[in-house]
C-alpha atoms as a PDB file:
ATOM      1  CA  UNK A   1     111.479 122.958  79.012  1.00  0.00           C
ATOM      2  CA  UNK A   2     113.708 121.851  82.026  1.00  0.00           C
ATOM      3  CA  UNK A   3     113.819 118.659  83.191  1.00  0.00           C
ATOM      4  CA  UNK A   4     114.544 117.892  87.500  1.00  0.00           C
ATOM      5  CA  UNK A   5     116.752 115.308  88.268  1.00  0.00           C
ATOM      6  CA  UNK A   6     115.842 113.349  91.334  1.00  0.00           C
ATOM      7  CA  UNK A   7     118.318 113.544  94.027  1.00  0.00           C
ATOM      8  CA  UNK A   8     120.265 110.395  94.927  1.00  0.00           C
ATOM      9  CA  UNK A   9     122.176 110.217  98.152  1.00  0.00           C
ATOM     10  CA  UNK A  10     125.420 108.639  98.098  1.00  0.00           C
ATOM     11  CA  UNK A  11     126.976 106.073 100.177  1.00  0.00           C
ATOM     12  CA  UNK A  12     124.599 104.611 103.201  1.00  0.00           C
ATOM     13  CA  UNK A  13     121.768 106.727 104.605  1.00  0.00           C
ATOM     14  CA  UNK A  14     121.914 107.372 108.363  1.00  0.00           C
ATOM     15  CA  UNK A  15     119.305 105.878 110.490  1.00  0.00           C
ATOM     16  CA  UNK A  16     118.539 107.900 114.071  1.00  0.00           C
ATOM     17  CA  UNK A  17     116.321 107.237 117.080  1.00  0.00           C
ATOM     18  CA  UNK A  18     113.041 109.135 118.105  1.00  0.00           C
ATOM     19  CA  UNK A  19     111.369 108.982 121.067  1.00  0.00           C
ATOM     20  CA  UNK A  20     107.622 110.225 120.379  1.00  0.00           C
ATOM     21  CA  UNK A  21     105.623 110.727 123.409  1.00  0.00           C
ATOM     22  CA  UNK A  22     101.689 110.278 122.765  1.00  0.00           C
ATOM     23  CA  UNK A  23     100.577 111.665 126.394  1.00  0.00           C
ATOM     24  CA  UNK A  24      97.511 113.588 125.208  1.00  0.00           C
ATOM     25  CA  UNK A  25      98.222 113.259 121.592  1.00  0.00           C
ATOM     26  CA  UNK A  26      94.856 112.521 118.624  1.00  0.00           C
ATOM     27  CA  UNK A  27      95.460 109.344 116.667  1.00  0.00           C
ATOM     28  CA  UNK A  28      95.836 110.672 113.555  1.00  0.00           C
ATOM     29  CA  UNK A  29      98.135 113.499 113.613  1.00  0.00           C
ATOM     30  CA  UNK A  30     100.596 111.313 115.913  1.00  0.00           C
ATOM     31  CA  UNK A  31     100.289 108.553 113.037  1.00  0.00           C
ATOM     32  CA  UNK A  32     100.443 111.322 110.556  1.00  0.00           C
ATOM     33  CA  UNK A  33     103.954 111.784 112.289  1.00  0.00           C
ATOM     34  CA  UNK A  34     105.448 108.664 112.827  1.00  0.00           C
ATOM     35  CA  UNK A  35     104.455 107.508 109.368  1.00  0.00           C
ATOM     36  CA  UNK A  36     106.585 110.365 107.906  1.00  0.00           C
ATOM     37  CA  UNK A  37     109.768 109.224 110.321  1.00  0.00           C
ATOM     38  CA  UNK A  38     109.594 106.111 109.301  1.00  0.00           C
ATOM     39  CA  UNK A  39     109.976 107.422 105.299  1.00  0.00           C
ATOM     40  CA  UNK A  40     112.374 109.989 106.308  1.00  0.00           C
ATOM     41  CA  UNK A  41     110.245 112.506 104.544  1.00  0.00           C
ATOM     42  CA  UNK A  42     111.373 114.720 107.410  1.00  0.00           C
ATOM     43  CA  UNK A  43     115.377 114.654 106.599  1.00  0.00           C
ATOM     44  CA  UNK A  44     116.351 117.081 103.520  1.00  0.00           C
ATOM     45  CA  UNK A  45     117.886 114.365 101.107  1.00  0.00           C
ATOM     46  CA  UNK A  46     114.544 112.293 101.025  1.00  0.00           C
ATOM     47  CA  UNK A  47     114.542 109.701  98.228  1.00  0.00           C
ATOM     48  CA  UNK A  48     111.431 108.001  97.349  1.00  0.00           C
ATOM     49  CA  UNK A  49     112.011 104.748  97.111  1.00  0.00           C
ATOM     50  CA  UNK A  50     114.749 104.728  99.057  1.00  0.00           C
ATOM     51  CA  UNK A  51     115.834 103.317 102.714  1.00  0.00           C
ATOM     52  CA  UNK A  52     115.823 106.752 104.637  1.00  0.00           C
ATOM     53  CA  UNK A  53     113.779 106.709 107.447  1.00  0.00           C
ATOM     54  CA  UNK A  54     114.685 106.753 111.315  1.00  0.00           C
ATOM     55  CA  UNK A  55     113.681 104.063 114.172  1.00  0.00           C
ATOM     56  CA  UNK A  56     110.770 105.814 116.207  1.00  0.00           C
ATOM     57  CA  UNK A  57     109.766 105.100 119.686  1.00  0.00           C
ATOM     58  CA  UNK A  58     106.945 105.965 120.768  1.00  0.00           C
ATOM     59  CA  UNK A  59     105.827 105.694 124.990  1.00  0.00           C
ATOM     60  CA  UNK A  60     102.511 106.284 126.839  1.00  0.00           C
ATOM     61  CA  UNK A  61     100.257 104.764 124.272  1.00  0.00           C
ATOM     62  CA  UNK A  62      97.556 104.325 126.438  1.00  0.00           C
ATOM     63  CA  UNK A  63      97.358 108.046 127.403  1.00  0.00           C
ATOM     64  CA  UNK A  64      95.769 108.702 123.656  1.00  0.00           C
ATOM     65  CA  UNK A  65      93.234 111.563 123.435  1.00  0.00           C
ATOM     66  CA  UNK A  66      90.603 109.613 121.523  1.00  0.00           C
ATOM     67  CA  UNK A  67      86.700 110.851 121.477  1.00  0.00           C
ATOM     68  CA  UNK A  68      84.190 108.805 123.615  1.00  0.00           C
ATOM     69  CA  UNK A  69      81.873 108.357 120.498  1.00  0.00           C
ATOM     70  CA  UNK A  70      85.207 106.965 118.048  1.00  0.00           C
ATOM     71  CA  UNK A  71      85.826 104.174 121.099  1.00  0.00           C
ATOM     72  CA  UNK A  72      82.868 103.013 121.192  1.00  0.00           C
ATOM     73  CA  UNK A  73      82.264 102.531 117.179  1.00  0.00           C
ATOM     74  CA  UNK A  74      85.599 102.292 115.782  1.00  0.00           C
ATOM     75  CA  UNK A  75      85.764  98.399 115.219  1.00  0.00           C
ATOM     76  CA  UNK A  76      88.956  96.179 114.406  1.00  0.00           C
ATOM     77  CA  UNK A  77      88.299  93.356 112.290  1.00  0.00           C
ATOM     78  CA  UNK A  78      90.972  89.930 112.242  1.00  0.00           C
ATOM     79  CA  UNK A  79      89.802  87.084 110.832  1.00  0.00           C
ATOM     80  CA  UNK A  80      91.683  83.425 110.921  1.00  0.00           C
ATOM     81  CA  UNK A  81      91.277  82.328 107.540  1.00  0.00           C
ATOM     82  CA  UNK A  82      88.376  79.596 109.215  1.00  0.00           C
ATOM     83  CA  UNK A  83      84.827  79.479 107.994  1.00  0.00           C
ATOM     84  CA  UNK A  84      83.251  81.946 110.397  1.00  0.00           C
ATOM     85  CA  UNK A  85      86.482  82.892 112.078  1.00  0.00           C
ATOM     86  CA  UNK A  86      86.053  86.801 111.468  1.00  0.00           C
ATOM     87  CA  UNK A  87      86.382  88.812 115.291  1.00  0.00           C
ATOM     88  CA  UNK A  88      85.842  91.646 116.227  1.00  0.00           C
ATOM     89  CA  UNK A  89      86.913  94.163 118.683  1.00  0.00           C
ATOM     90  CA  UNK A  90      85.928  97.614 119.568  1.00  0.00           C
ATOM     91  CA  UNK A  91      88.400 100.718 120.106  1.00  0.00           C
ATOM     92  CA  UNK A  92      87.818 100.868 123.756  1.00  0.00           C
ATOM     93  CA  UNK A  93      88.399  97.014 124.419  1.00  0.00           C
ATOM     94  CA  UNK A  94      91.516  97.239 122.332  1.00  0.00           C
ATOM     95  CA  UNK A  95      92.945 100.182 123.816  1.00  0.00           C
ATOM     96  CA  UNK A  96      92.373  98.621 127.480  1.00  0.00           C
ATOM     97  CA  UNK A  97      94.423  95.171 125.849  1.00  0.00           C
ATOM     98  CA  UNK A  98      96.645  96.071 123.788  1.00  0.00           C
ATOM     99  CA  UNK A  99      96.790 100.138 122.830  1.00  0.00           C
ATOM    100  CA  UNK A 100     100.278  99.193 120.710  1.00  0.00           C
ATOM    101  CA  UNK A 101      97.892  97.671 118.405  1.00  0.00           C
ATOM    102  CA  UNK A 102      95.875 101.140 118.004  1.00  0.00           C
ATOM    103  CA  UNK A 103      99.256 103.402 117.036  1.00  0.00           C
ATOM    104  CA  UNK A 104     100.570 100.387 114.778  1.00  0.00           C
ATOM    105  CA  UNK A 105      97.270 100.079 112.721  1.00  0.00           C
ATOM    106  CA  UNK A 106      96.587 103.613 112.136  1.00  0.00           C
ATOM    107  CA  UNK A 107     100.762 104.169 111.091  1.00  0.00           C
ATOM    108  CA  UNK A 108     100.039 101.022 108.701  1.00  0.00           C
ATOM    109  CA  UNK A 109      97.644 102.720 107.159  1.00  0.00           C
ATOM    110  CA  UNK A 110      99.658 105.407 105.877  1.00  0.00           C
ATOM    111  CA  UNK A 111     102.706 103.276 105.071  1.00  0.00           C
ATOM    112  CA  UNK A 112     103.102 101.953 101.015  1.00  0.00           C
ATOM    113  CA  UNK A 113     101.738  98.676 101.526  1.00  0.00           C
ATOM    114  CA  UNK A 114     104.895  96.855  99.569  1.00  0.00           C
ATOM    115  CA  UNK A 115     107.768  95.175 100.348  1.00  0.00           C
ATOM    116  CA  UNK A 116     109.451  98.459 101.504  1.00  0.00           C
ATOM    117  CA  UNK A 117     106.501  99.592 103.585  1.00  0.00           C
ATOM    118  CA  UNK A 118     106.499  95.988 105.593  1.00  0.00           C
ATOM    119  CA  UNK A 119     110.419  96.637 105.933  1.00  0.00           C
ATOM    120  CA  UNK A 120     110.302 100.383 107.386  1.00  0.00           C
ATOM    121  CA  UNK A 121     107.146  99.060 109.942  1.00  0.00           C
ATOM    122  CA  UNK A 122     109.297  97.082 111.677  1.00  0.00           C
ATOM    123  CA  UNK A 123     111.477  99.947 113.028  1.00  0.00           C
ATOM    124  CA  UNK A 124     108.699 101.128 114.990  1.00  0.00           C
ATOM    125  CA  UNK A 125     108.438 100.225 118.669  1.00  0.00           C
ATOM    126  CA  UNK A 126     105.566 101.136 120.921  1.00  0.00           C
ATOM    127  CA  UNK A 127     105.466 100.914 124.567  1.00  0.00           C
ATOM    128  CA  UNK A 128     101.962 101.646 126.569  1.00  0.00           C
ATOM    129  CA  UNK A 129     103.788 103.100 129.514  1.00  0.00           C
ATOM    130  CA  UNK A 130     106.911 105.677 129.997  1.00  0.00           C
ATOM    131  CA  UNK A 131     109.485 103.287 130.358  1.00  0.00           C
ATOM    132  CA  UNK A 132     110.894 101.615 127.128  1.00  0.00           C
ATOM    133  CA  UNK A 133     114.072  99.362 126.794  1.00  0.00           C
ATOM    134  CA  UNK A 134     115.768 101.652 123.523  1.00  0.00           C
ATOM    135  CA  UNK A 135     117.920 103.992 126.119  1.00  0.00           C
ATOM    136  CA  UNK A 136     121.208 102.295 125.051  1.00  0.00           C
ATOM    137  CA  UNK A 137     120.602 104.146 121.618  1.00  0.00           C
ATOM    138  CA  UNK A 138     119.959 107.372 122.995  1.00  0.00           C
ATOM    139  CA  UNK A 139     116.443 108.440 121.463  1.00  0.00           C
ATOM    140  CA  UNK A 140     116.204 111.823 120.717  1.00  0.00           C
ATOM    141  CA  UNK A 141     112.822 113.531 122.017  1.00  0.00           C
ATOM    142  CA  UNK A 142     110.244 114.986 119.761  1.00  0.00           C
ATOM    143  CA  UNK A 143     107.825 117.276 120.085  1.00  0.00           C
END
């Protein structure tokens, strides 16, 4: 009977940029994505537990290839912690507001909700149009 040994890196793991473009993308599989940069499942010396995961970028948020039907009864829920302060919005009215809000609640969703999850969510910026203000840190693009 062998036993693995989990790997271990050594010294400081190295964090990168991504640029993630979500022009004509479906919710899930781009969230699918960015969830997994953010862990740094992607990079070969993946530790669980472990800080490895990349800042991600992602531009054209509102250009998401959603279904008519899912806009319309897809609801977000926020409530203020007020008797009767529960509101609620639908997909479409969010993604006409504020479509950040879409990619950052469907990513949350995969993340470990724990201390380290609410640490790695952090690195991810999302911009509704092309133009971000990350170009000083030279985002790699990818597909």
């Amino acid at each position: 009977m062998t036993v693995e040994k989990t790997y271990v890196i050594k010294g400081t793991p190295e964090s990168n940029w991504l640029l993630v473009d979500a022009r004509n993308q479906k919710l899930g599989r781009l969230a699918t994505q960015i969830a997994s940069y953010l862990l740094g499942k992607h990079k070969p010396t993946y530790t669980p537990g472990v800080d490895m995961g990349d800042f991600v970028v992602v531009i054209n948020a509102k250009d998401l290839d959603i279904d008519q039907k899912r806009l319309d009864t897809k609801m977000y829920h926020h409530h203020s912690h007020y008797p009767g302060g529960l509101k609620s919005v639908t997909m479409r009215r969010q993604m006409e507001t504020y479509p950040d809000r879409v990619i950052r609640a469907a990513v949350w969703g995969m993340m470990p909700h724990t201390k380290q999850g609410r640490q790695l969510i952090k690195r991810l910026r999302i911009y509704s149009g092309a133009e971000h203000p990350h170009e000083a840190q030279k985002p790699e693009a990818v597909a």
